[in-house]
C-alpha atoms as a PDB file:
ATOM      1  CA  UNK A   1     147.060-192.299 174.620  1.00  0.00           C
ATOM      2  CA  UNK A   2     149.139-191.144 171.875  1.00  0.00           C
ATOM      3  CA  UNK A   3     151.583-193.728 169.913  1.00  0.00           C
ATOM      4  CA  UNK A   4     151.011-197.200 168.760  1.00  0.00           C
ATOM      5  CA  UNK A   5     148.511-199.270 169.814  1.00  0.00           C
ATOM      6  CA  UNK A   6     150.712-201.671 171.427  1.00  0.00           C
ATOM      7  CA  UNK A   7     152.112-198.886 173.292  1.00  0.00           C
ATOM      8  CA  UNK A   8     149.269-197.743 174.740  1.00  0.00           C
ATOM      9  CA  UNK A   9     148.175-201.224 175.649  1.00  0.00           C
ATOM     10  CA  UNK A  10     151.670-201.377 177.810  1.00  0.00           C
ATOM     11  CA  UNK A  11     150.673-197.681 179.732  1.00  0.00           C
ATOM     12  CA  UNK A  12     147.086-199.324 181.098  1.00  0.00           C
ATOM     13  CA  UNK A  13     148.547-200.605 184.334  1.00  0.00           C
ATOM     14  CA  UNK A  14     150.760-197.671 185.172  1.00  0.00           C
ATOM     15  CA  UNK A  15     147.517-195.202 183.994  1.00  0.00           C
ATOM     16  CA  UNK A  16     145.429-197.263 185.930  1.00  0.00           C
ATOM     17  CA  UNK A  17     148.319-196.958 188.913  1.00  0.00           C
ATOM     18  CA  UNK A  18     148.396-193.033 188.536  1.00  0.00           C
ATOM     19  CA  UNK A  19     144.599-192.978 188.445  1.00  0.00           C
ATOM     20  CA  UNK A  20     144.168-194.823 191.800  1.00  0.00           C
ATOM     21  CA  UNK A  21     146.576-192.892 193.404  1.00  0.00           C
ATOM     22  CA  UNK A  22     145.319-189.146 192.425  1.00  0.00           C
ATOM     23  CA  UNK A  23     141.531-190.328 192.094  1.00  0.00           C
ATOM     24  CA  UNK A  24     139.676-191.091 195.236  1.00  0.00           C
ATOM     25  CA  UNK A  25     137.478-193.493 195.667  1.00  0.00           C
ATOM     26  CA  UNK A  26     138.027-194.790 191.898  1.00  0.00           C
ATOM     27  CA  UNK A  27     137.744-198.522 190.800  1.00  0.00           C
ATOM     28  CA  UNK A  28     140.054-199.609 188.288  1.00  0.00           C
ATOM     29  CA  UNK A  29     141.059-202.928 187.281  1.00  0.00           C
ATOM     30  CA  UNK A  30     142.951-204.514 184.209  1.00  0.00           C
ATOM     31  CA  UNK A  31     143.348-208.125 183.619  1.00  0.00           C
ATOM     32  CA  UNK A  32     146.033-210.356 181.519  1.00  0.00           C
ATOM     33  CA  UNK A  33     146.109-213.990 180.404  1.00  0.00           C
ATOM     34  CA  UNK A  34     149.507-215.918 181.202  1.00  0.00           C
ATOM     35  CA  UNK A  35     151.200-214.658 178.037  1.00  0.00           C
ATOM     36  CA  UNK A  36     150.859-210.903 179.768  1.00  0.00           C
ATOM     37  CA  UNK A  37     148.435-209.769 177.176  1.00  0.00           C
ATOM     38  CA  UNK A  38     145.308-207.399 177.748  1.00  0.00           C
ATOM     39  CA  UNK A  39     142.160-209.103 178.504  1.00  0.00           C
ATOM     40  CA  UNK A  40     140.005-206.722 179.723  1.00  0.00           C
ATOM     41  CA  UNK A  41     140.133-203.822 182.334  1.00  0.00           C
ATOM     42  CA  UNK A  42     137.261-201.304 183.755  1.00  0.00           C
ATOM     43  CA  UNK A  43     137.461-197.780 185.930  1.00  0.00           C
ATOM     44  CA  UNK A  44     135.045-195.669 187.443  1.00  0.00           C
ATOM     45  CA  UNK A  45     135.687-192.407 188.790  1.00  0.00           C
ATOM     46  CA  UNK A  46     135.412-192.058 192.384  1.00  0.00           C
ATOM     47  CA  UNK A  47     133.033-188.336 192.186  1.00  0.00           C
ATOM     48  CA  UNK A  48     131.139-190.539 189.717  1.00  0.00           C
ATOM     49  CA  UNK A  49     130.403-193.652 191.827  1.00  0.00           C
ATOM     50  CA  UNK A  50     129.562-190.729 194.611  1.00  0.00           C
ATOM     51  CA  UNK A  51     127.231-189.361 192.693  1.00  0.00           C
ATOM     52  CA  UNK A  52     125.646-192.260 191.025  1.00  0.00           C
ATOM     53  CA  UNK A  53     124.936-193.053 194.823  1.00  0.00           C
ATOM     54  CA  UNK A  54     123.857-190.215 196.509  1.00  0.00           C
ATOM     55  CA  UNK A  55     122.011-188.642 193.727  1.00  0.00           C
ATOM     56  CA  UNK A  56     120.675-191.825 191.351  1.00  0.00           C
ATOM     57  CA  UNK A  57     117.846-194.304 191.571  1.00  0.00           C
ATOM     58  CA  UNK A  58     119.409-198.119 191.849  1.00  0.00           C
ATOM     59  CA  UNK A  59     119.312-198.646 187.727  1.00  0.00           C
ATOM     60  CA  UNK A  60     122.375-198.938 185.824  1.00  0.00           C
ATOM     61  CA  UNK A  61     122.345-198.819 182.347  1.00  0.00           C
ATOM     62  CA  UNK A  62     125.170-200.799 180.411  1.00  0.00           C
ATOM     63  CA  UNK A  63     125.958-200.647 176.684  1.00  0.00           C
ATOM     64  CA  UNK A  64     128.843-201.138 174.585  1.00  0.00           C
ATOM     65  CA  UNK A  65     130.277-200.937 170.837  1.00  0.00           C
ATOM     66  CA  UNK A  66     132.622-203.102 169.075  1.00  0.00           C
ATOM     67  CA  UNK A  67     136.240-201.947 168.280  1.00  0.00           C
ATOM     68  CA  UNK A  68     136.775-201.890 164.498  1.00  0.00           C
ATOM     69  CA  UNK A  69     140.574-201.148 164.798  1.00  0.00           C
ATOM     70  CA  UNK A  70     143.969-203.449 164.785  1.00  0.00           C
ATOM     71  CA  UNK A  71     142.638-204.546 167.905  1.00  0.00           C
ATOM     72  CA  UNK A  72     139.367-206.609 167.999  1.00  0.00           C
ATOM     73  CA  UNK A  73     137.316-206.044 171.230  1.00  0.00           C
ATOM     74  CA  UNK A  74     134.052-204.519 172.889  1.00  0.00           C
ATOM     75  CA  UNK A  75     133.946-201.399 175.111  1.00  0.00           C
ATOM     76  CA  UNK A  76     131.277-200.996 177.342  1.00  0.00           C
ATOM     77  CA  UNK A  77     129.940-198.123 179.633  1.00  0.00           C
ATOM     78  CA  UNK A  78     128.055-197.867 182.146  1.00  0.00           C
ATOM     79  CA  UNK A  79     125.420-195.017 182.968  1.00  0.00           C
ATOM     80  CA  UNK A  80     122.664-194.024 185.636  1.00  0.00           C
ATOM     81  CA  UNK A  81     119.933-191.350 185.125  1.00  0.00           C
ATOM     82  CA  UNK A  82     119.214-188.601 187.638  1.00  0.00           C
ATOM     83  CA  UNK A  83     115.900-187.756 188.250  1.00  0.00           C
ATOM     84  CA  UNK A  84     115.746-184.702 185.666  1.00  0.00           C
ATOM     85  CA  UNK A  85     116.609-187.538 183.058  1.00  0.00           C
ATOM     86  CA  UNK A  86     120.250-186.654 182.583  1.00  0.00           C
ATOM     87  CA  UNK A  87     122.872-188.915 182.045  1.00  0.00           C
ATOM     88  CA  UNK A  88     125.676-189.648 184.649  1.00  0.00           C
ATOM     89  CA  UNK A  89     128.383-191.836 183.223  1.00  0.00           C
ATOM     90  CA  UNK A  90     129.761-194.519 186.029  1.00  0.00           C
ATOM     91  CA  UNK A  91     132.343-196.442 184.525  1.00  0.00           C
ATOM     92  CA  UNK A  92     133.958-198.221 180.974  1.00  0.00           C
ATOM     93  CA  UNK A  93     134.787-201.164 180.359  1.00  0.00           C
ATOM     94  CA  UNK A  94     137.462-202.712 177.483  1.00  0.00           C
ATOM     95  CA  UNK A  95     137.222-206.177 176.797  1.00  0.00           C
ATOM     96  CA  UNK A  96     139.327-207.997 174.122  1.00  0.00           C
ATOM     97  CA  UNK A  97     136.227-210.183 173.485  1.00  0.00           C
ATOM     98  CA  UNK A  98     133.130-211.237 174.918  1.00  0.00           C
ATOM     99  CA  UNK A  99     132.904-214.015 176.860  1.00  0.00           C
ATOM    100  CA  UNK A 100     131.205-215.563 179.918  1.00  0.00           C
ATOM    101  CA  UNK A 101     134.378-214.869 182.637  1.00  0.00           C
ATOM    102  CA  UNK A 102     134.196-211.230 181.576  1.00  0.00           C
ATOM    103  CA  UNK A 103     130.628-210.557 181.669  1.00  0.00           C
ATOM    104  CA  UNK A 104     130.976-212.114 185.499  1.00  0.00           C
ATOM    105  CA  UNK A 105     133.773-209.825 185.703  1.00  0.00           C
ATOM    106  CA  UNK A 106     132.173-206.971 184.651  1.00  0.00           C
ATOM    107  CA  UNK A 107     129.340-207.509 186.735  1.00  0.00           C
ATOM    108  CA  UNK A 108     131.275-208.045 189.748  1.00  0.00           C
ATOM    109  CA  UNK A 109     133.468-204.807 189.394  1.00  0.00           C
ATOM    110  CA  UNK A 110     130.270-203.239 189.468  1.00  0.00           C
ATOM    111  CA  UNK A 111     129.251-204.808 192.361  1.00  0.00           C
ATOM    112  CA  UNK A 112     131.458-203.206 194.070  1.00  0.00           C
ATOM    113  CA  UNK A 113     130.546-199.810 193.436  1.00  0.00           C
ATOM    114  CA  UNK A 114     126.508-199.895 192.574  1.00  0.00           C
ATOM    115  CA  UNK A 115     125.485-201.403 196.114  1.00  0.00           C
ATOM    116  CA  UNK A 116     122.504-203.797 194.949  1.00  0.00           C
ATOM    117  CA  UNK A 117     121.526-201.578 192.007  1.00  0.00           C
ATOM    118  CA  UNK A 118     119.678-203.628 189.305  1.00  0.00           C
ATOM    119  CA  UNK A 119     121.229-204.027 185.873  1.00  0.00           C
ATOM    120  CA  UNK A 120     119.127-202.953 183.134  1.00  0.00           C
ATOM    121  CA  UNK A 121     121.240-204.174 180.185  1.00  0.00           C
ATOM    122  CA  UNK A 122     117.887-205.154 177.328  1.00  0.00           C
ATOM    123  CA  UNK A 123     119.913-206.915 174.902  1.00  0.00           C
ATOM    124  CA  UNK A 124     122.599-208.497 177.170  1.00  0.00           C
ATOM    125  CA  UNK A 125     120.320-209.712 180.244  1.00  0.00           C
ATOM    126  CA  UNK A 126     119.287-213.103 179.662  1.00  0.00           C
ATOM    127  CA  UNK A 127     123.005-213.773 179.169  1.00  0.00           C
ATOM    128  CA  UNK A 128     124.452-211.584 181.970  1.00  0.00           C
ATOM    129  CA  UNK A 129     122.065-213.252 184.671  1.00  0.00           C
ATOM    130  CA  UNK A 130     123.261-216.653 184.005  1.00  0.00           C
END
């Protein structure tokens, strides 16, 4: 989104609105604390989640880089494979940090959409299965 940072922090939930409402099937969610500031949101595209089911085995692969910007914070994806070993993306995550509630989070948006697919997340497993 073009303009400051702060700005585009303040389009998420009408984005995320417009995406729900011309998108299908998609799951998108954003989260503030009490002081109305940006926790953490994720979306997956509806054709994505579609395929993902229909054409996927049940591992999801999630991985995620730390934001080096104004803005601290992690953003995670989520992938599958198809069975000629390409890559489907399922859905992104943007967290301001890491911590327990949005690890649960996170794993419970996806719950949603992967219907009993196992995580497969090497470095982050231990800690997610808690």
């Amino acid at each position: 989104m073009m303009g400051t940072p702060e700005e585009s922090f303040s389009k998420l939930p009408v984005y995320f609105h417009n995406l729900k409402n011309h998108n299908p099937g998609i799951v998108a969610y954003i989260k503030t604390n009490s002081k109305d500031r940006f926790e953490y949101s994720f979306f997956a595209i509806g054709c994505e989640i579609r395929a993902f089911r229909e054409c996927c085995g049940k591992v999801i692969i999630m991985d995620g880089a730390h934001l080096k910007g104004k803005y601290k914070g992690t953003i995670l994806y989520v992938v599958a494979m198809y069975g000629n070993n390409q890559i489907l993306p399922i859905g992104y995550g943007i967290f301001r940090k890491e911590t327990t509630d949005s690890w649960t989070w996170q794993e419970g948006g996806e719950q949603e959409q992967r219907g009993g697919a196992i995580l497969a997340v090497p470095e982050f497993r231990d800690f997610i299965l808690r």
